[in-house]
Protein backbone atom coordinates (compact mmCIF):
# COMPACT_ATOMS: atom_id res chain seq x y z
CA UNK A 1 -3.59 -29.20 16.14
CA UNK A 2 -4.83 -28.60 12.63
CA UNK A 3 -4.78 -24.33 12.15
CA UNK A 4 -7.72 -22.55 10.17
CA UNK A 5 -6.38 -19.87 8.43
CA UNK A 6 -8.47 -17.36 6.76
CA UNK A 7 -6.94 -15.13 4.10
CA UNK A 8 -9.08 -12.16 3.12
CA UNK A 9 -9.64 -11.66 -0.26
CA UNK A 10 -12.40 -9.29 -1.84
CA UNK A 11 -15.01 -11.01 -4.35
CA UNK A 12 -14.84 -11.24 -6.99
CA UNK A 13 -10.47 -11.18 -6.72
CA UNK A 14 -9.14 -9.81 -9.84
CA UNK A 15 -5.86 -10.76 -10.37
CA UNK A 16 -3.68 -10.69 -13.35
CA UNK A 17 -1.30 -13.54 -11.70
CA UNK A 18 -2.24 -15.63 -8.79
CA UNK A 19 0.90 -14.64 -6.92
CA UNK A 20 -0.70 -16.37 -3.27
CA UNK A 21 -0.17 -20.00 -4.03
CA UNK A 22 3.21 -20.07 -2.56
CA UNK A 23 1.89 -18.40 0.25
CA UNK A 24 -1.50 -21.55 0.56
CA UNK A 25 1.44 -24.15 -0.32
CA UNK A 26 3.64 -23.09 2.38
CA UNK A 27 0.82 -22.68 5.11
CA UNK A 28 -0.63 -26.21 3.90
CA UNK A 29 2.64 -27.85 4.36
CA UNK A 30 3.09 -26.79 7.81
CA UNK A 31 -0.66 -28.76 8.64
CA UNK A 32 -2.19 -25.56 8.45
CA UNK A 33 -5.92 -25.17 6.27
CA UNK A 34 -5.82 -22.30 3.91
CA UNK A 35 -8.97 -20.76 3.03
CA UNK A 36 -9.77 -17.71 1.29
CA UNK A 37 -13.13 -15.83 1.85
CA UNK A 38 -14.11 -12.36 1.06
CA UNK A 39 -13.86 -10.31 3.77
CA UNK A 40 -17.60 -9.30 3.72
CA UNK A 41 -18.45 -12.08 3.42
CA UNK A 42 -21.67 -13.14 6.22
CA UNK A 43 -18.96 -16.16 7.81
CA UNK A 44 -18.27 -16.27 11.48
CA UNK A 45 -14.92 -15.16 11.71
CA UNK A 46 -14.28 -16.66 15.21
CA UNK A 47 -14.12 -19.92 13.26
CA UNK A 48 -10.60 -19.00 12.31
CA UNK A 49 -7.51 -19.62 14.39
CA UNK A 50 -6.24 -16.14 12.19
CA UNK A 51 -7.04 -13.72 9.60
CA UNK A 52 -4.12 -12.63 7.27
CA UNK A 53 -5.11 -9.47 5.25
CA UNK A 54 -4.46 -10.32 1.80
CA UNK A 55 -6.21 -9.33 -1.04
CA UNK A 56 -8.81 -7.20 0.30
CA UNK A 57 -8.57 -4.86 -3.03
CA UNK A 58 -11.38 -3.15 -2.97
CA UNK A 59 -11.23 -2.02 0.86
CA UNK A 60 -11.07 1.82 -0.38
CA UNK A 61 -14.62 1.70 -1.69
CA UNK A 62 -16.01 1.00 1.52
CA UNK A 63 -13.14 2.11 4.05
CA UNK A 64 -15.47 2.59 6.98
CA UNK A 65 -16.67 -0.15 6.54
CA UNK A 66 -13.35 -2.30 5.89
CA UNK A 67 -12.17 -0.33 9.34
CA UNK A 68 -15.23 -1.61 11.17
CA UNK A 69 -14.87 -5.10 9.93
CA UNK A 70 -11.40 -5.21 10.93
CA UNK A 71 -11.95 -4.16 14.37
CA UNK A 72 -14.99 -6.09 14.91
CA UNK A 73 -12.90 -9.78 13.66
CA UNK A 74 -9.81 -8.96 15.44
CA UNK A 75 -12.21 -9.34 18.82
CA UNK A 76 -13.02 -12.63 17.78
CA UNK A 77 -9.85 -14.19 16.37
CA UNK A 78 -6.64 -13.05 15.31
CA UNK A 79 -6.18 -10.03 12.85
CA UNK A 80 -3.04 -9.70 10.92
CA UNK A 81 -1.70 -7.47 10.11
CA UNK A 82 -3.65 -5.81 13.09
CA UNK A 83 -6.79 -3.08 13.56
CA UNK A 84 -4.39 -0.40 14.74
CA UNK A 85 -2.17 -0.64 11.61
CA UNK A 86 -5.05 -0.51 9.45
CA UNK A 87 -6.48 2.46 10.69
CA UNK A 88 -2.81 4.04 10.35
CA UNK A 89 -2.12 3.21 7.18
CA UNK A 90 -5.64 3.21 5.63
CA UNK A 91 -4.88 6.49 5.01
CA UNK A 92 -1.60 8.23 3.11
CA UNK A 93 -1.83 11.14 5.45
CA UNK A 94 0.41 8.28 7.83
CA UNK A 95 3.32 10.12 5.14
CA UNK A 96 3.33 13.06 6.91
CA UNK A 97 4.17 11.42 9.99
CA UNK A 98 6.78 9.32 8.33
CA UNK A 99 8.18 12.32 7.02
CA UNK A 100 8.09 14.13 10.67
CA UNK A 101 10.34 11.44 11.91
CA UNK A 102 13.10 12.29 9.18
CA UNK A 103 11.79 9.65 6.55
CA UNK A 104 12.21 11.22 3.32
CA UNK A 105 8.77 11.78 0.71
CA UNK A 106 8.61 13.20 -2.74
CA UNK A 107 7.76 16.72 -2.15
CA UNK A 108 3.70 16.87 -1.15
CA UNK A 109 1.13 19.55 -0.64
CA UNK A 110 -1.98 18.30 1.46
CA UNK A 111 -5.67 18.53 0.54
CA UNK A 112 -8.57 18.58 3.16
CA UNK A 113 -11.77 16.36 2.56
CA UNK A 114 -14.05 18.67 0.24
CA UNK A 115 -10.80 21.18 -0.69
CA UNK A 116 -12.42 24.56 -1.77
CA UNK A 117 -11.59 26.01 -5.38
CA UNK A 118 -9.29 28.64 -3.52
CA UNK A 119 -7.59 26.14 -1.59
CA UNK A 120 -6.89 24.28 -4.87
CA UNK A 121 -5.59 27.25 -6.91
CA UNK A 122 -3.32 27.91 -3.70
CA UNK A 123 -2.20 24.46 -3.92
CA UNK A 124 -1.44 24.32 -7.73
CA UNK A 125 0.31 28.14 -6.98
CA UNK A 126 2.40 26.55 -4.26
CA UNK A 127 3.28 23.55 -6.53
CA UNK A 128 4.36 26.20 -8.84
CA UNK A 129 6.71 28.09 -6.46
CA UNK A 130 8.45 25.07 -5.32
CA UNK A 131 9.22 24.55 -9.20
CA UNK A 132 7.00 21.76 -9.94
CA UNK A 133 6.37 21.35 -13.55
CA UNK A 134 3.84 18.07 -13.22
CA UNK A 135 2.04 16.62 -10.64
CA UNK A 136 0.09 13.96 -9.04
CA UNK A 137 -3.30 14.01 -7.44
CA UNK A 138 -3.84 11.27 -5.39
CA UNK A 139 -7.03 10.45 -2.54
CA UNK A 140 -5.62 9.68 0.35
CA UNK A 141 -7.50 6.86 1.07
CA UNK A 142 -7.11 4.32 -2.42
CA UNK A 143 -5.54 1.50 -4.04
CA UNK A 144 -4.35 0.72 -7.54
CA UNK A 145 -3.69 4.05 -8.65
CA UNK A 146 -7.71 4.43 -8.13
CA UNK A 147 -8.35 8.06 -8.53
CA UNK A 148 -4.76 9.31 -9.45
CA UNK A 149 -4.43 12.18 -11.98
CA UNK A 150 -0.69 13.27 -13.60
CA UNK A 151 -1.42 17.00 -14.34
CA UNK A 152 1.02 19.17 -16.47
CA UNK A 153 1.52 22.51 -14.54
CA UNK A 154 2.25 24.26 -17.77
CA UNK A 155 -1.15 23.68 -18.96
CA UNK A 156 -3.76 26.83 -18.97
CA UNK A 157 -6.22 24.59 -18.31
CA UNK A 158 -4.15 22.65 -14.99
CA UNK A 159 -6.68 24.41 -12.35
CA UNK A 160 -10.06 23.64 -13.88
CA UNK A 161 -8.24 19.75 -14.39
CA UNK A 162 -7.76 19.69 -11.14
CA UNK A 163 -10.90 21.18 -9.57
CA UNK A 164 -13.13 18.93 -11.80
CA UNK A 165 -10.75 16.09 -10.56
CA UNK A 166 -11.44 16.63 -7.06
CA UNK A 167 -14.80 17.20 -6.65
CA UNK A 168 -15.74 13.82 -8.85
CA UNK A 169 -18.69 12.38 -6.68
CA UNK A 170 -17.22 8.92 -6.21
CA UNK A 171 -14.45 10.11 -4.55
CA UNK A 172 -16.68 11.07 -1.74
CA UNK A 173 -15.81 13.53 0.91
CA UNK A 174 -11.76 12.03 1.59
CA UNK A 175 -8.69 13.95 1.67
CA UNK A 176 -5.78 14.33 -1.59
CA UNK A 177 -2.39 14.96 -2.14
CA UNK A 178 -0.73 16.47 -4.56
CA UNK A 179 2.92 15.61 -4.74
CA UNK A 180 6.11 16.20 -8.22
CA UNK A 181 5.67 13.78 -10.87
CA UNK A 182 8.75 11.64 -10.16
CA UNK A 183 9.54 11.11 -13.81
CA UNK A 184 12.11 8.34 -12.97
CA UNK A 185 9.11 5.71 -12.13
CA UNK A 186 8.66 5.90 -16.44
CA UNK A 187 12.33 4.66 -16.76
CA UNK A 188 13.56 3.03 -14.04
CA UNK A 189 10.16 2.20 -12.07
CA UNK A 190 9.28 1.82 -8.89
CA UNK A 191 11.39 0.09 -6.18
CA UNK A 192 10.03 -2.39 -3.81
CA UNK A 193 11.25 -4.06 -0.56
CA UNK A 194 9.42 -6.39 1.07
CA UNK A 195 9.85 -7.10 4.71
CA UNK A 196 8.48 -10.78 6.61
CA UNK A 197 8.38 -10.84 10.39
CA UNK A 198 11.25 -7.86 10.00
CA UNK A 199 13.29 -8.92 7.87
CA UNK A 200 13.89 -7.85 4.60
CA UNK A 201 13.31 -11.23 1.88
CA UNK A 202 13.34 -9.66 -1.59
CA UNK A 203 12.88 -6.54 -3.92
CA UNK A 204 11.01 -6.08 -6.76
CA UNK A 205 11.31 -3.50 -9.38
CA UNK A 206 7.81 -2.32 -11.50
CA UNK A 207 8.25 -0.46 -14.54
CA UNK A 208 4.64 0.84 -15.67
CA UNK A 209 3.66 0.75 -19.68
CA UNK A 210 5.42 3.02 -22.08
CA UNK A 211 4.03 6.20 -21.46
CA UNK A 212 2.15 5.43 -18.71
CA UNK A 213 3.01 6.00 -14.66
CA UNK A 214 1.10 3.47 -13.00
CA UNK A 215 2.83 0.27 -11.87
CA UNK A 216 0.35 -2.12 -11.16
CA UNK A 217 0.13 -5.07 -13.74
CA UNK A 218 -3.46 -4.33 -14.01
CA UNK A 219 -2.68 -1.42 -16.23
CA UNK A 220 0.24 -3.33 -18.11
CA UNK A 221 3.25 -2.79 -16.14
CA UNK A 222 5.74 -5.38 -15.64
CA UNK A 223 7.67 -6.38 -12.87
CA UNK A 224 11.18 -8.05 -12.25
CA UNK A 225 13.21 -8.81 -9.58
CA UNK A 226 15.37 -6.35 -8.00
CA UNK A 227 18.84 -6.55 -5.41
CA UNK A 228 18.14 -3.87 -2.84
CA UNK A 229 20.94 -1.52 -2.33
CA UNK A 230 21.97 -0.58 1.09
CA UNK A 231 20.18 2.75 0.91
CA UNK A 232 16.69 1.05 0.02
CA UNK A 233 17.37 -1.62 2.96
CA UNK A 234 17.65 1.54 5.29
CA UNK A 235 14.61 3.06 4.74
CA UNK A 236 12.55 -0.08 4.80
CA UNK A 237 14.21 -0.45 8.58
CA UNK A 238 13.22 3.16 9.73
CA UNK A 239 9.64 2.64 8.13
CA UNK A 240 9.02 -0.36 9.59
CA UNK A 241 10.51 1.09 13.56
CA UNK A 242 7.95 4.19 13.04
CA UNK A 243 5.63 2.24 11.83
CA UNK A 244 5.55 -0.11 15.01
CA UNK A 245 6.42 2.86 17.00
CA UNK A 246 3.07 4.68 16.15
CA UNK A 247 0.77 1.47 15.98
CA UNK A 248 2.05 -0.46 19.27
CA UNK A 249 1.61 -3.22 16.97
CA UNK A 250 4.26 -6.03 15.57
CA UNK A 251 4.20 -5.82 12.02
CA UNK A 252 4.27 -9.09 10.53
CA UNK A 253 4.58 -8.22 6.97
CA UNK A 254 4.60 -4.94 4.57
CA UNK A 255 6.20 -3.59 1.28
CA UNK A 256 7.93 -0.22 1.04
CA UNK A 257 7.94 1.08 -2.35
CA UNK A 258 10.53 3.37 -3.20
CA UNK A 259 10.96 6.09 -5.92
CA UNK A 260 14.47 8.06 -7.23
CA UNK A 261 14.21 11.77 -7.47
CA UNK A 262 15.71 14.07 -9.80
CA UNK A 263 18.71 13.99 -7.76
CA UNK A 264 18.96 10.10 -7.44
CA UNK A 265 17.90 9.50 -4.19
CA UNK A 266 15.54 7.60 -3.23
CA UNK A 267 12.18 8.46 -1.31
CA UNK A 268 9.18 6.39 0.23
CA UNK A 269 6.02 6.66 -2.12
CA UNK A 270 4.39 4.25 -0.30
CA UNK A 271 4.83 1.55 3.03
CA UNK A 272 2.27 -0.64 2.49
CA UNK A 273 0.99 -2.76 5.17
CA UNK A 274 -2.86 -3.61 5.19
CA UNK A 275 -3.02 -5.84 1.96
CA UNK A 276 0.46 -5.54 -0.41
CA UNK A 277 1.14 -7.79 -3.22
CA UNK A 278 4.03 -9.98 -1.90
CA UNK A 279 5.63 -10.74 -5.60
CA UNK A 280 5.86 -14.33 -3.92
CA UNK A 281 6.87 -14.98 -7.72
CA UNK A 282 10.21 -13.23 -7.01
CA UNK A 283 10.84 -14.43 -3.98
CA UNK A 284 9.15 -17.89 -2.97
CA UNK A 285 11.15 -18.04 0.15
CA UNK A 286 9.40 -15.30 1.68
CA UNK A 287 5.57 -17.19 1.39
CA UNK A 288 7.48 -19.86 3.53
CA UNK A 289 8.60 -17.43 5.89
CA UNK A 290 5.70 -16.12 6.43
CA UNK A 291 3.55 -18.64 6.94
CA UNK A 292 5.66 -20.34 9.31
CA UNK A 293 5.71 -16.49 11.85
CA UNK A 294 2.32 -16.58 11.43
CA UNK A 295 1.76 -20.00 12.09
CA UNK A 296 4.38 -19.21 15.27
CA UNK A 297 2.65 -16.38 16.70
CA UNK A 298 -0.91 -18.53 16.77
CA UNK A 299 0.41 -21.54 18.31
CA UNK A 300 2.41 -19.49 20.96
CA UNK A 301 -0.35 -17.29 21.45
């Protein structure tokens, strides 16, 4: 039996690099037919043997809406990964939780949706206590370093930044952190594992531009391979059991990106599970591996 596999993509899909073909090669070789619609797209999704989630990009635009779809297709067909994991990890808030089951997080202060100006002064005076010297402001709900501010503490001005920051209208009414500027992601980058079907295939390092903090290749940062170390293969494990522990769900695939802090440890900025670039470039073997667990889990459905 010939497979229709759908792999969500946004329109119009801006990549710098095509990084999926290994990942419509591998699926096509196994008899499987690759397609790749947006998912808003007006398609009937029950058409599909599956749905992989993988380059829905612009999801945090409309993330009510990308929630709704989800949950609406994976009634019809197949969702992967599934609607409980997106809901979970939609949202950075799921840190907290990682960090509540002993996962460690660069050091973060939490913003409600619509944070009052006294709520951010108290935040920026708490960053200050704990000996914070720059920051980040992140939404909670975003991708591609979409919204993200680095703030200097030291500057007079660092509460008005951050104020005017927040209460920008196309935000909309979503919660922010604010967590220590990591300083090591300008040097050494950021450290990626990424994980097929539970096990761990390759690791990617991202170093952003000079001068810059974001490590997306959109805003020119570069990315090479990378040999996990035993530490960064440890935390991927104990993201991915809470993660499954809190969703009920089988994860099929994810990334955990990892960051060094002043004292050289490393701490989860980010497990990334509802649409992660894959670096298939780095690490061809893991498009094969997962399409053939995907391709596994539909035909033993």
């Amino acid at each position: 039996m010939t497979l229709s596999i759908a792999l969500a993509w946004c329109d119009p899909y801006p990549p710098v690099v095509d990084d999926e073909v290994p990942l419509r090669d591998a699926l096509a070789a196994l008899g499987a037919t690759p397609s790749t619609p947006a998912w808003d797209a007006a398609i009937r999704w029950s058409d599909f043997d599956a749905v992989l989630l993988r380059c829905t990009w612009d999801y945090h635009e409309r993330a009510d809406q990308f929630l709704a779809w989800c949950l609406a297709t994976s009634r019809v067909t197949r969702l992967v990964n599934g609607p409980e994991v997106v809901r979970w990890n939609l949202d950075k808030r799921y840190l907290a939780e990682l960090e509540r089951h002993g996962l460690p997080i660069a050091d973060t202060i939490w913003f409600e949706p619509d944070a009052t100006r006294d709520a951010i002064d108290q935040g920026i005076g708490e960053a200050l206590r704990r000996g914070w010297t720059r920051c980040m402001l992140k939404p909670a709900i975003a991708a591609n370093a979409w919204g993200t501010l680095r703030l200097d503490l030291s500057d007079p001005a660092a509460h008005a930044l951050a104020r005017a920051h927040l209460a920008k209208p196309e935000w909309g009414a979503r919660p922010f952190l604010m967590q220590t500027y990591l300083s090591a992601v300008e040097t050494e980058g950021e450290l990626s594992v990424i994980v097929i079907d539970g096990v761990p295939t390759h690791g990617v390092r991202k170093v952003p531009a000079r001068g810059d903090y974001r490590v997306q290749e959109d805003w020119g940062a570069r990315d090479v391979p990378w040999e996990p170390e035993p530490a960064a293969l440890e935390l991927a494990r104990r993201a991915f059991e809470v993660a499954r522990e809190v969703t009920g769900e089988d994860l099929l695939y994810g990334r955990v990106d990892l960051l060094r802090n002043a004292d050289g440890d490393l701490v989860l900025n980010e497990l990334e599970l509802v649409e992660p670039a894959l670096f298939f470039r780095h690490g061809p073997q893991a498009a094969t591996r997962l399409a053939e667990a995907l391709v596994a889990r539909v035909r033993g459905a």
